[in-house]
PDB file of N, CA and C in Angstrom:
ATOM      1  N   UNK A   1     190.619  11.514-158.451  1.00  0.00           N
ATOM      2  CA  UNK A   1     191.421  10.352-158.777  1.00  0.00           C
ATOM      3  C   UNK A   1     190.549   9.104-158.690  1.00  0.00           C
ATOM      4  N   UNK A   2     190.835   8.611-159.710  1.00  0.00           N
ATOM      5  CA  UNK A   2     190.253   6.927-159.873  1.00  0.00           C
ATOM      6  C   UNK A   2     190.608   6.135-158.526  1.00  0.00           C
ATOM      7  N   UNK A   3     189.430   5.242-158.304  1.00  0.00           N
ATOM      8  CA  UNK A   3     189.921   4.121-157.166  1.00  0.00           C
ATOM      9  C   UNK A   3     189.147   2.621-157.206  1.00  0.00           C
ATOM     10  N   UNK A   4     189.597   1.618-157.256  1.00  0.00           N
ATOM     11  CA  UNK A   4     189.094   0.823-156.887  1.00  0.00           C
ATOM     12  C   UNK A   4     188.367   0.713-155.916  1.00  0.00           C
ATOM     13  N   UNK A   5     187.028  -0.076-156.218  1.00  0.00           N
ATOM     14  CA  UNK A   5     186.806  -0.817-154.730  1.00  0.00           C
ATOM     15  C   UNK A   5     185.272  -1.960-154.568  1.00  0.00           C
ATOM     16  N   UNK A   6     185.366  -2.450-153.646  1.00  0.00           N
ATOM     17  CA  UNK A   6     184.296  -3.893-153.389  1.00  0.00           C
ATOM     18  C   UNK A   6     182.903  -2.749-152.642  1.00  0.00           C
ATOM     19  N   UNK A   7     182.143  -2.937-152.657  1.00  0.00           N
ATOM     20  CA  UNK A   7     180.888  -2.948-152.202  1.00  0.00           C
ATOM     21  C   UNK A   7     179.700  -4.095-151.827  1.00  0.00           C
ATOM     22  N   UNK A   8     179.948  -4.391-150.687  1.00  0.00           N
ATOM     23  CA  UNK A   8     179.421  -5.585-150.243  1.00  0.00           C
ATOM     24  C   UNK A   8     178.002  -5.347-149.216  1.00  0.00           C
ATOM     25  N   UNK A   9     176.925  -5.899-149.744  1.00  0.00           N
ATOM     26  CA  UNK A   9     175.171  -5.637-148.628  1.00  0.00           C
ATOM     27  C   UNK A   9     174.458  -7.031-149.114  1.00  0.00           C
ATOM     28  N   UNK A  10     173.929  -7.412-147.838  1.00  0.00           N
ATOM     29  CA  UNK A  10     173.036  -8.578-147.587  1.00  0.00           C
ATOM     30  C   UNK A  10     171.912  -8.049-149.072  1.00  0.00           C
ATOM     31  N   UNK A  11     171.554  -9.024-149.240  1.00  0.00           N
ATOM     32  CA  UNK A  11     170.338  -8.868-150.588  1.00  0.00           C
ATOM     33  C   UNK A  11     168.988  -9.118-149.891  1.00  0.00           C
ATOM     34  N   UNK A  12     168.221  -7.764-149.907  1.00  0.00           N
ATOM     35  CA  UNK A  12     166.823  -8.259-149.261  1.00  0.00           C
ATOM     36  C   UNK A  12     165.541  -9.010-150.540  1.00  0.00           C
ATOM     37  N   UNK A  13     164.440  -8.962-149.802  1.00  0.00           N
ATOM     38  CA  UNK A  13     163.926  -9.734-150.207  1.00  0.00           C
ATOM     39  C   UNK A  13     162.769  -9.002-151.229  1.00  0.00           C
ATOM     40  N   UNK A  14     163.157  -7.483-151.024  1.00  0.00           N
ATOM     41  CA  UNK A  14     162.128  -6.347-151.601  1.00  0.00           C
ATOM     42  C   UNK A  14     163.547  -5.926-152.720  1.00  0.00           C
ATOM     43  N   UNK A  15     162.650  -5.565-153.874  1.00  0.00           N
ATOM     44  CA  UNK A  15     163.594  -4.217-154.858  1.00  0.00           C
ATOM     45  C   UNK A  15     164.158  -3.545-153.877  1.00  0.00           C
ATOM     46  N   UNK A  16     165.510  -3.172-153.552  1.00  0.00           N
ATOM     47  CA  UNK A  16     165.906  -1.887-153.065  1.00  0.00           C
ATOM     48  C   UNK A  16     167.307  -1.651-153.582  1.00  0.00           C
ATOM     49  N   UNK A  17     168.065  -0.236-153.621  1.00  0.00           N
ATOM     50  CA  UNK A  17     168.372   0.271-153.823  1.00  0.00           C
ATOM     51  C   UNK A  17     170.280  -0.923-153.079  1.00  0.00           C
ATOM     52  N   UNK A  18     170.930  -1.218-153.730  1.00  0.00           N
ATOM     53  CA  UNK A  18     172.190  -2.039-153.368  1.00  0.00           C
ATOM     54  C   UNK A  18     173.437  -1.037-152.477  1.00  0.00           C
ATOM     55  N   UNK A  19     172.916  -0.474-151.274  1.00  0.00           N
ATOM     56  CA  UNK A  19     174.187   0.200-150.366  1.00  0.00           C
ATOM     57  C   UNK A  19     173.583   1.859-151.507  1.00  0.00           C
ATOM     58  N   UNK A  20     174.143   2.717-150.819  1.00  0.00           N
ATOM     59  CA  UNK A  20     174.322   4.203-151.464  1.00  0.00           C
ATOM     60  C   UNK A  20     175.246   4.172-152.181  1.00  0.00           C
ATOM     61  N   UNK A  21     175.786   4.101-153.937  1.00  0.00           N
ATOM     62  CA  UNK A  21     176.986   4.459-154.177  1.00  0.00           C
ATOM     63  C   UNK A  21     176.900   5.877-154.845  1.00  0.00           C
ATOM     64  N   UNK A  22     178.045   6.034-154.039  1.00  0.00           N
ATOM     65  CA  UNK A  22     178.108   8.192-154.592  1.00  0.00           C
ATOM     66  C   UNK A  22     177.828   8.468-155.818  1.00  0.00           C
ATOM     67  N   UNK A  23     176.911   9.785-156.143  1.00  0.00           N
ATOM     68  CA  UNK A  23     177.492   9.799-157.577  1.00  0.00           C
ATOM     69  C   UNK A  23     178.874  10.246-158.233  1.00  0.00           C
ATOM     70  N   UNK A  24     179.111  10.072-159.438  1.00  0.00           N
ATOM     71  CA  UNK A  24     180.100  10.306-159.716  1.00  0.00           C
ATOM     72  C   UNK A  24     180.584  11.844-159.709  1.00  0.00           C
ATOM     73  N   UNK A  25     181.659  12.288-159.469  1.00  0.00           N
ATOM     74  CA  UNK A  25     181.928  13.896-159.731  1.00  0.00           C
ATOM     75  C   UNK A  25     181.384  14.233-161.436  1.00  0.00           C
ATOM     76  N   UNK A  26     181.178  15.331-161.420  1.00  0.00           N
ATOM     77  CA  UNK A  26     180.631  16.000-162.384  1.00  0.00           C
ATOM     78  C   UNK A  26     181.928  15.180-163.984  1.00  0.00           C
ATOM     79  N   UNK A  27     181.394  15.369-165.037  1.00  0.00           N
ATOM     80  CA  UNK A  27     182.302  14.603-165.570  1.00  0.00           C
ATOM     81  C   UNK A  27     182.590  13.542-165.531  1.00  0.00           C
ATOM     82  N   UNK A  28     182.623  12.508-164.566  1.00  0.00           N
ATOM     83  CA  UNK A  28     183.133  11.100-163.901  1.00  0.00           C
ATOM     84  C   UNK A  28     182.093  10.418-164.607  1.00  0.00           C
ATOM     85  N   UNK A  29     182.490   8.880-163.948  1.00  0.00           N
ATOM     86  CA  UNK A  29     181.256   7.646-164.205  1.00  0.00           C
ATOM     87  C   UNK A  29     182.038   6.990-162.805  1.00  0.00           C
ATOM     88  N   UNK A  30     180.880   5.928-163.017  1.00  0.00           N
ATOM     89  CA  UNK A  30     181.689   4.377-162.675  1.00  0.00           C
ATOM     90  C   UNK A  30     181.999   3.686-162.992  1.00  0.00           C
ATOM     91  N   UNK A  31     182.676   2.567-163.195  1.00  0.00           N
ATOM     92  CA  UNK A  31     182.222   1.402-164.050  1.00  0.00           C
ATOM     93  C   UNK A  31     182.274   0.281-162.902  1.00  0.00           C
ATOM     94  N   UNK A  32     181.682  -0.368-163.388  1.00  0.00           N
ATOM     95  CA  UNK A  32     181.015  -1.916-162.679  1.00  0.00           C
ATOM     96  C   UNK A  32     182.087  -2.618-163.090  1.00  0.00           C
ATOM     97  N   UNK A  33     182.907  -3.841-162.616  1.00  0.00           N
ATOM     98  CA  UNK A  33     183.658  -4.579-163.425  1.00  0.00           C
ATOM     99  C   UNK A  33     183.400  -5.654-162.807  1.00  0.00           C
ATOM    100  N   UNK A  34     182.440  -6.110-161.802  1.00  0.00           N
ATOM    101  CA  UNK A  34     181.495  -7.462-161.072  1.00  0.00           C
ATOM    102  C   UNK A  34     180.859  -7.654-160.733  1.00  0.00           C
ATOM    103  N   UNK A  35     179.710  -8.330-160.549  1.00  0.00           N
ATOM    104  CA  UNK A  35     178.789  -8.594-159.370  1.00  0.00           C
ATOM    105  C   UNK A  35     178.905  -9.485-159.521  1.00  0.00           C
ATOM    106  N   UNK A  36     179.286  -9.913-157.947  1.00  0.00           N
ATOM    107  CA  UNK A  36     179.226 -11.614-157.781  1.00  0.00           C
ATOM    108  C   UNK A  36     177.847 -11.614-156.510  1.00  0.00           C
ATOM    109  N   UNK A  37     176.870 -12.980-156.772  1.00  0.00           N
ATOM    110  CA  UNK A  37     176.075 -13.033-155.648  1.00  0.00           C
ATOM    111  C   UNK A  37     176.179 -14.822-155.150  1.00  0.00           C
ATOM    112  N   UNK A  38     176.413 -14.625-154.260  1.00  0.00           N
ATOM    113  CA  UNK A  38     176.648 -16.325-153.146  1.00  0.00           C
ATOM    114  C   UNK A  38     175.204 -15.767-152.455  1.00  0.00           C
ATOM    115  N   UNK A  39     174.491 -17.827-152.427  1.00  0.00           N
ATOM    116  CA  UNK A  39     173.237 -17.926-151.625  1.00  0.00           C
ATOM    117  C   UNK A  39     174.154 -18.693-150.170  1.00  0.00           C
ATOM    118  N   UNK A  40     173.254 -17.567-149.470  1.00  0.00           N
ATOM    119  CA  UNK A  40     174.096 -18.233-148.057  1.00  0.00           C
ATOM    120  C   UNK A  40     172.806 -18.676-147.406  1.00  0.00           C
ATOM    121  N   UNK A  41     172.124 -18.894-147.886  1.00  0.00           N
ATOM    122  CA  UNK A  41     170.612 -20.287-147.292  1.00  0.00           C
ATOM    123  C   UNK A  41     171.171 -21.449-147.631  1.00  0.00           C
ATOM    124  N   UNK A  42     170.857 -22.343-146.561  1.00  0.00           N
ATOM    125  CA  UNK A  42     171.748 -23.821-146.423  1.00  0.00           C
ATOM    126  C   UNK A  42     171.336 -24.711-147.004  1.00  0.00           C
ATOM    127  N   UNK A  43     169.749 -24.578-147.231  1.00  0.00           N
ATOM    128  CA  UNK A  43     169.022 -25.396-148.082  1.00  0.00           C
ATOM    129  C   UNK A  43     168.295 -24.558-149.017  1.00  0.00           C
ATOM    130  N   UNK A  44     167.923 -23.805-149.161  1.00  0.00           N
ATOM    131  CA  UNK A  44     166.791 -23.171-150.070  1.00  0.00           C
ATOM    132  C   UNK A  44     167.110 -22.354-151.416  1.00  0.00           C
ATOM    133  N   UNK A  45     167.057 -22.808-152.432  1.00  0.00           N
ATOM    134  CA  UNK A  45     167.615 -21.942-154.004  1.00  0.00           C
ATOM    135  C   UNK A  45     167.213 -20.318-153.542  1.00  0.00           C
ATOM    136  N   UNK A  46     167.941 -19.437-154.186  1.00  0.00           N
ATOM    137  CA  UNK A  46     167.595 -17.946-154.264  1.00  0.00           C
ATOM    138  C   UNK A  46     167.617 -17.948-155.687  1.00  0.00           C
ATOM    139  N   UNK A  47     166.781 -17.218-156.141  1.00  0.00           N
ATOM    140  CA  UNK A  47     166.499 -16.762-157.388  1.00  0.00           C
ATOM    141  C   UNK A  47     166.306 -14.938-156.840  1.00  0.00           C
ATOM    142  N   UNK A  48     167.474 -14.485-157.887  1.00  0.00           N
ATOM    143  CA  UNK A  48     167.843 -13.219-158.178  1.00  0.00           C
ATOM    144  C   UNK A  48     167.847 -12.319-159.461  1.00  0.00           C
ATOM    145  N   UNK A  49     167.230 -10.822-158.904  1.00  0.00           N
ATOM    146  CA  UNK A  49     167.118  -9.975-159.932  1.00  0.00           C
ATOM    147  C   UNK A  49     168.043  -8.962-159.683  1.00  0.00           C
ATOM    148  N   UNK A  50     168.839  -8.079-160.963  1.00  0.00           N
ATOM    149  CA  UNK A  50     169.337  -6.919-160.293  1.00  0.00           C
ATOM    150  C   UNK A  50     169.433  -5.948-161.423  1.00  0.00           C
ATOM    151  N   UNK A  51     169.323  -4.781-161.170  1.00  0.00           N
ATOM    152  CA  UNK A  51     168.561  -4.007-161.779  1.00  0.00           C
ATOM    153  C   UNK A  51     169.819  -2.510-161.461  1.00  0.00           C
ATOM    154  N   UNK A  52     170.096  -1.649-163.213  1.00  0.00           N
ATOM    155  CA  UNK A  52     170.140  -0.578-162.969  1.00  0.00           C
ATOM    156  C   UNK A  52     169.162   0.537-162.828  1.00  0.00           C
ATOM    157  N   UNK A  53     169.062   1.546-162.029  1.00  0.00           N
ATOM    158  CA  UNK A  53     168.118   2.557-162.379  1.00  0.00           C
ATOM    159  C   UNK A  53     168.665   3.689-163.021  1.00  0.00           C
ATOM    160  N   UNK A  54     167.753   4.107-163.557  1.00  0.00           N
ATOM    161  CA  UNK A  54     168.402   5.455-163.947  1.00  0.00           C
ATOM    162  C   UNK A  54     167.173   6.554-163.270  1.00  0.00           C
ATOM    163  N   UNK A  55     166.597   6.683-162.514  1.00  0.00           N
ATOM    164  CA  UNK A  55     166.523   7.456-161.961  1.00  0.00           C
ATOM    165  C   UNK A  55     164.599   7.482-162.193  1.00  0.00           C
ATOM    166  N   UNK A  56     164.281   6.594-163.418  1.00  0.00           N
ATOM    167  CA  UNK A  56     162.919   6.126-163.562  1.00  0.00           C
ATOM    168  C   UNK A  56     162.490   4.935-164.673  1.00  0.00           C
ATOM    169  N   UNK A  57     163.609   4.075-164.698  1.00  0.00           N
ATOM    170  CA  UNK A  57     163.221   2.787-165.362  1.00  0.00           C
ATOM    171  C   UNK A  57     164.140   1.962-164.678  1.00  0.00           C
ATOM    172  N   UNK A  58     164.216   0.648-164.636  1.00  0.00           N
ATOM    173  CA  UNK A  58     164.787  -0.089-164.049  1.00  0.00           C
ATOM    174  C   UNK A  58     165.238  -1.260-165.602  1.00  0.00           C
ATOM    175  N   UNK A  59     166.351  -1.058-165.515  1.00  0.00           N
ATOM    176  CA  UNK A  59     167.208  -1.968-166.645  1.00  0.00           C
ATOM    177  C   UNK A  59     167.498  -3.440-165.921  1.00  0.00           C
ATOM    178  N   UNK A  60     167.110  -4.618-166.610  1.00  0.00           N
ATOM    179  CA  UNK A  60     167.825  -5.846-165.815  1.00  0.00           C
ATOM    180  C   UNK A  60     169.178  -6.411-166.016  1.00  0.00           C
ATOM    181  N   UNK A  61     169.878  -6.302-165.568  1.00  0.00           N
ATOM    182  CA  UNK A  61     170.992  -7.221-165.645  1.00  0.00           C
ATOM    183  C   UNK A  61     170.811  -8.607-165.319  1.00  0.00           C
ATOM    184  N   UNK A  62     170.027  -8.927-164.512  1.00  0.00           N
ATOM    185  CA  UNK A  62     169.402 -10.563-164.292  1.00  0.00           C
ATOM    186  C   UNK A  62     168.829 -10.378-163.737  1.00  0.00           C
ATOM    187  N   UNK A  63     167.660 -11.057-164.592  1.00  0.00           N
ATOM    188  CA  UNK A  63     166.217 -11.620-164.246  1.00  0.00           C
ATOM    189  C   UNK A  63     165.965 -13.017-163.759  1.00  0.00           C
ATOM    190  N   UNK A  64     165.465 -13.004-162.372  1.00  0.00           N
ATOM    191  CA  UNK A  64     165.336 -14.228-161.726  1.00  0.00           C
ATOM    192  C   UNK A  64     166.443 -15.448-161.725  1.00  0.00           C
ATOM    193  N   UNK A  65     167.701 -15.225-161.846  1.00  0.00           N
ATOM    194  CA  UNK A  65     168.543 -16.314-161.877  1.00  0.00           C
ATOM    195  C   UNK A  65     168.572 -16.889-160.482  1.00  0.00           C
ATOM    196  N   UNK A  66     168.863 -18.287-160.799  1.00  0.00           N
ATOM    197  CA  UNK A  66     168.281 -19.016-159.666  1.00  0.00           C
ATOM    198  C   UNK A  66     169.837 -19.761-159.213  1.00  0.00           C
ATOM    199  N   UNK A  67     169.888 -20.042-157.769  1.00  0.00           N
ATOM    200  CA  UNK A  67     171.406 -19.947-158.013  1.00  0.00           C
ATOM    201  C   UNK A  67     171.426 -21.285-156.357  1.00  0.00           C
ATOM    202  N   UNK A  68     172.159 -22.468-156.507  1.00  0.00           N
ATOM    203  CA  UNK A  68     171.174 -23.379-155.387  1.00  0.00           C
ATOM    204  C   UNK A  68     172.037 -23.120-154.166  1.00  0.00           C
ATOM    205  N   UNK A  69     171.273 -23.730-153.333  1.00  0.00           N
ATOM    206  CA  UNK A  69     171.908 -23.347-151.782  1.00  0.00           C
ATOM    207  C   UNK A  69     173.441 -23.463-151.521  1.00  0.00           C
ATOM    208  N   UNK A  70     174.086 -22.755-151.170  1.00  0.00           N
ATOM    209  CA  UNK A  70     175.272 -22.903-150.639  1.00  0.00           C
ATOM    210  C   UNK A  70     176.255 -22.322-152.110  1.00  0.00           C
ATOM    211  N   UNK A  71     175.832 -22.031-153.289  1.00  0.00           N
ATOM    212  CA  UNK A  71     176.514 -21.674-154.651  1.00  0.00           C
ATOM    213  C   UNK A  71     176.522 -19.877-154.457  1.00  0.00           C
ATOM    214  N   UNK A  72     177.393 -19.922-156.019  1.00  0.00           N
ATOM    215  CA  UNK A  72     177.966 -18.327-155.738  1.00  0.00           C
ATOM    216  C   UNK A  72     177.627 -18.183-157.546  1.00  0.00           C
ATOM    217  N   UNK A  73     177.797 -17.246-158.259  1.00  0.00           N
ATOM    218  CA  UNK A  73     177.623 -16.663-159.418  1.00  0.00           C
ATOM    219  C   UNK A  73     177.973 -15.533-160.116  1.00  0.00           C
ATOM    220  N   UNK A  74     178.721 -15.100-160.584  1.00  0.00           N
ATOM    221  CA  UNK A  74     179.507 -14.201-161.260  1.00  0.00           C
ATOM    222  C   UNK A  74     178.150 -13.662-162.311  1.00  0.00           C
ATOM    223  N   UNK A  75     177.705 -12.127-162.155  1.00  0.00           N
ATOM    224  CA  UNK A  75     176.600 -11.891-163.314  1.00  0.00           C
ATOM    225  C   UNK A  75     176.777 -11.384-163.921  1.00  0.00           C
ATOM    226  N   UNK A  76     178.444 -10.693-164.522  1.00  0.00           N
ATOM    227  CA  UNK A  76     178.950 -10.106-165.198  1.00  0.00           C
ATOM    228  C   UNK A  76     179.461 -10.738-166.457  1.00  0.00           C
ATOM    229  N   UNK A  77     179.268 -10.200-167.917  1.00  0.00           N
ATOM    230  CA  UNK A  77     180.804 -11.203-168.361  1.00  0.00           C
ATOM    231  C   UNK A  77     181.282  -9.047-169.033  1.00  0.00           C
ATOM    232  N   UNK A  78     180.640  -8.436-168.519  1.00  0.00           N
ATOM    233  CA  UNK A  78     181.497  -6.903-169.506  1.00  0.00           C
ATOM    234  C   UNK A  78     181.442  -5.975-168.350  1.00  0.00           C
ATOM    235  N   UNK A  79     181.254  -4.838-168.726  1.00  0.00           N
ATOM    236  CA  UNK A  79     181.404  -4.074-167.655  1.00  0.00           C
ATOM    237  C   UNK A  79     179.972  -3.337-168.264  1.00  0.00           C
ATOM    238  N   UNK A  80     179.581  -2.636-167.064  1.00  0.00           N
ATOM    239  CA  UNK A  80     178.551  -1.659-167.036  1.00  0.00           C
ATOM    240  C   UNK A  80     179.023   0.106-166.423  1.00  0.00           C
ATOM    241  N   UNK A  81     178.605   1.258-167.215  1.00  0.00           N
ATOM    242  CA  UNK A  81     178.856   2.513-166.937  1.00  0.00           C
ATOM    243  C   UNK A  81     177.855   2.817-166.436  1.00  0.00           C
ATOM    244  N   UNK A  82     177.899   3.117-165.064  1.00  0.00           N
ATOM    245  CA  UNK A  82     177.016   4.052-163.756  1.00  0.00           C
ATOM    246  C   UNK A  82     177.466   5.873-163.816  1.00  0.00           C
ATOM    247  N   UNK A  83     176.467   6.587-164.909  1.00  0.00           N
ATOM    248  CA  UNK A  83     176.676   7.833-164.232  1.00  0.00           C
ATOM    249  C   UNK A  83     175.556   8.513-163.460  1.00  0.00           C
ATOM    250  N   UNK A  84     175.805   9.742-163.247  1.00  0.00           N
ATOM    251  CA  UNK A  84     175.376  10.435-162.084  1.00  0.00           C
ATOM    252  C   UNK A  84     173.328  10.337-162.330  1.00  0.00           C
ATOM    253  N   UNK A  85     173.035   9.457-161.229  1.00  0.00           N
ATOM    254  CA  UNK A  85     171.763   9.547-161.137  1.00  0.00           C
ATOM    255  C   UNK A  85     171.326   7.952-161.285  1.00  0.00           C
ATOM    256  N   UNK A  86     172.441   6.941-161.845  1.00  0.00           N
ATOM    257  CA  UNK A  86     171.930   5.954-162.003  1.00  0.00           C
ATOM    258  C   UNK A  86     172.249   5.081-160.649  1.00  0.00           C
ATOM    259  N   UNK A  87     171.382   3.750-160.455  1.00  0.00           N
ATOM    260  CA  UNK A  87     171.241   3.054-159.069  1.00  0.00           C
ATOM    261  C   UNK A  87     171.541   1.629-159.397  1.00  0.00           C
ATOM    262  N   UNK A  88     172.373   1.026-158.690  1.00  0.00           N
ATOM    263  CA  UNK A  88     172.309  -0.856-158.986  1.00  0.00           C
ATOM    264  C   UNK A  88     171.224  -1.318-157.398  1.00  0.00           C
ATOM    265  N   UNK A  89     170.353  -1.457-158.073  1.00  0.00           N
ATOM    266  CA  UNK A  89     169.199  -2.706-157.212  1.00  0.00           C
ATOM    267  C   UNK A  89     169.512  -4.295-156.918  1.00  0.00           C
ATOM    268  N   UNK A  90     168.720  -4.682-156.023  1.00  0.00           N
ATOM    269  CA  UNK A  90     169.183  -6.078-156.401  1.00  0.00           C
ATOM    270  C   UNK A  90     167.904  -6.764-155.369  1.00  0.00           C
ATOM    271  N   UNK A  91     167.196  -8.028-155.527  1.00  0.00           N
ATOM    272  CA  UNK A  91     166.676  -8.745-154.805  1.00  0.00           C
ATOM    273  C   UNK A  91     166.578  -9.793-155.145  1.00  0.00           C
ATOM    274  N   UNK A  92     166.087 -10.791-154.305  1.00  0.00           N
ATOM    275  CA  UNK A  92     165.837 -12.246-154.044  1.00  0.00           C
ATOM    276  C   UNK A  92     164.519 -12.875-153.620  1.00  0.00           C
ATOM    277  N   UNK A  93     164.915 -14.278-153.865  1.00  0.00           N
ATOM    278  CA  UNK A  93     163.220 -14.444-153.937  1.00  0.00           C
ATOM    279  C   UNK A  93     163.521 -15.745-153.093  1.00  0.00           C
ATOM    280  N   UNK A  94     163.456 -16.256-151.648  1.00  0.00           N
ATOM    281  CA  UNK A  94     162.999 -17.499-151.519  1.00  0.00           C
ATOM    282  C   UNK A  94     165.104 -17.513-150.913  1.00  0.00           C
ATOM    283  N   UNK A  95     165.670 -18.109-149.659  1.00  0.00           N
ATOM    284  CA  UNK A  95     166.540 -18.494-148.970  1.00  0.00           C
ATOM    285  C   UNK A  95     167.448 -16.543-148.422  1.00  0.00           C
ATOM    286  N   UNK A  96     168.740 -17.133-149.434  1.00  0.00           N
ATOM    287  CA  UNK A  96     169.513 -15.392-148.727  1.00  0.00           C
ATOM    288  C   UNK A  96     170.014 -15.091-149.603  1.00  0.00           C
ATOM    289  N   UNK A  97     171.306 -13.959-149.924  1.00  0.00           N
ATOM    290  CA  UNK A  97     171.934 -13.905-150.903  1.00  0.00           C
ATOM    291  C   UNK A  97     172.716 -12.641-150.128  1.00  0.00           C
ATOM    292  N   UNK A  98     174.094 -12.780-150.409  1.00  0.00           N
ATOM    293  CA  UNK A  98     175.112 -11.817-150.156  1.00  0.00           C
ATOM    294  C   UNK A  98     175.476 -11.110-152.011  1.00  0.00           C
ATOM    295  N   UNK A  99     175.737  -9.682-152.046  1.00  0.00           N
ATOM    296  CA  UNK A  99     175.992  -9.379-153.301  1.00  0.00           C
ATOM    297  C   UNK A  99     177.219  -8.443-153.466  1.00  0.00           C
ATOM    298  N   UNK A 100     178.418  -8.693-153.696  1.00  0.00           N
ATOM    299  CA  UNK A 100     179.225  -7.744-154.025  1.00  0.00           C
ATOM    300  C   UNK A 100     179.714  -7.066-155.075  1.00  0.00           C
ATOM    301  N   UNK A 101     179.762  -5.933-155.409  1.00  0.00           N
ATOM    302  CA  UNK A 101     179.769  -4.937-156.399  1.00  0.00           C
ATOM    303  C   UNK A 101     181.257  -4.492-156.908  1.00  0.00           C
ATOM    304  N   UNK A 102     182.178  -4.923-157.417  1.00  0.00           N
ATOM    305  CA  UNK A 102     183.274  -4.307-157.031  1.00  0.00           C
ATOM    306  C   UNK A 102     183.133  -3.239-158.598  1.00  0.00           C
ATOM    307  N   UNK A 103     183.761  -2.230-158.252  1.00  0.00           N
ATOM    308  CA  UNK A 103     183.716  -0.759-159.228  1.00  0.00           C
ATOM    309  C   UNK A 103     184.936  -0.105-159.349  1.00  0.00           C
ATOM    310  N   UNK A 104     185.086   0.794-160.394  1.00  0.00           N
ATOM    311  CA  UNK A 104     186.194   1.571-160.607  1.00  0.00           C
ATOM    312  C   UNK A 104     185.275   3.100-160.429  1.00  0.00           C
ATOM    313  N   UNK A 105     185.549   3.949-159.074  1.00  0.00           N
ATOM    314  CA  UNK A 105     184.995   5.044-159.079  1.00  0.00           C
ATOM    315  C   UNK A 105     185.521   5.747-159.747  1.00  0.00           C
ATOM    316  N   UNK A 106     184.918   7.223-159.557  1.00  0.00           N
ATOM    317  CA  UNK A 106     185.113   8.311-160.777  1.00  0.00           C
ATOM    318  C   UNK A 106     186.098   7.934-161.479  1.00  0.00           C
ATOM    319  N   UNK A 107     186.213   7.208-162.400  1.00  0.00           N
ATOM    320  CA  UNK A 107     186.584   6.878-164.018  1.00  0.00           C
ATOM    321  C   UNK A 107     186.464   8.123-164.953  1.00  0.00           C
TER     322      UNK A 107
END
């Protein structure tokens, strides 16, 4: 059964891998229907990348967007399909960044 839900992890400062999300059951996907990222550095811009994998290329969804201290950013305007094997990345360059994922599992 389908479910909503938020997926929320601090954004480091290296490429890595955004929280574990399951893969989908055999058949299934995901779909992405947000990423929102807020800089929670009080003074310092974050400039953000985030990236699907598929398991050996890295696709960008945003490249270096720069987003100023204390602001938030919606990097979606469609949805994206996550199936089995693919990864949402995410990093920052320079203050903090909180990133939440919200998804429709096995779809």
């Amino acid at each position: 059964m389908s479910e909503f839900t938020n997926l929320k992890y601090p954004v480091s400062s290296t490429l890595t891998s955004v929280g574990t999300i399951a893969a989908p059951a055999s058949g299934k996907a995901h779909v992405v229907i947000g990423i929102n990222v807020a800089n929670t550095h009080a003074t310092d811009t974050t400039a953000i990348d985030v990236t699907v994998n598929d398991g050996s290329t890295d696709t960008y969804i945003a490249k270096n967007v720069s987003i100023p201290a204390g602001g938030s950013l919606g990097l979606l305007t469609g949805k994206v399909v996550l199936i089995t094997g693919d990864v949402v990345k995410a990093k920052f360059t320079g203050g903090a960044a909180d990133l939440v994922l919200s998804l429709l599992k096995d779809a």
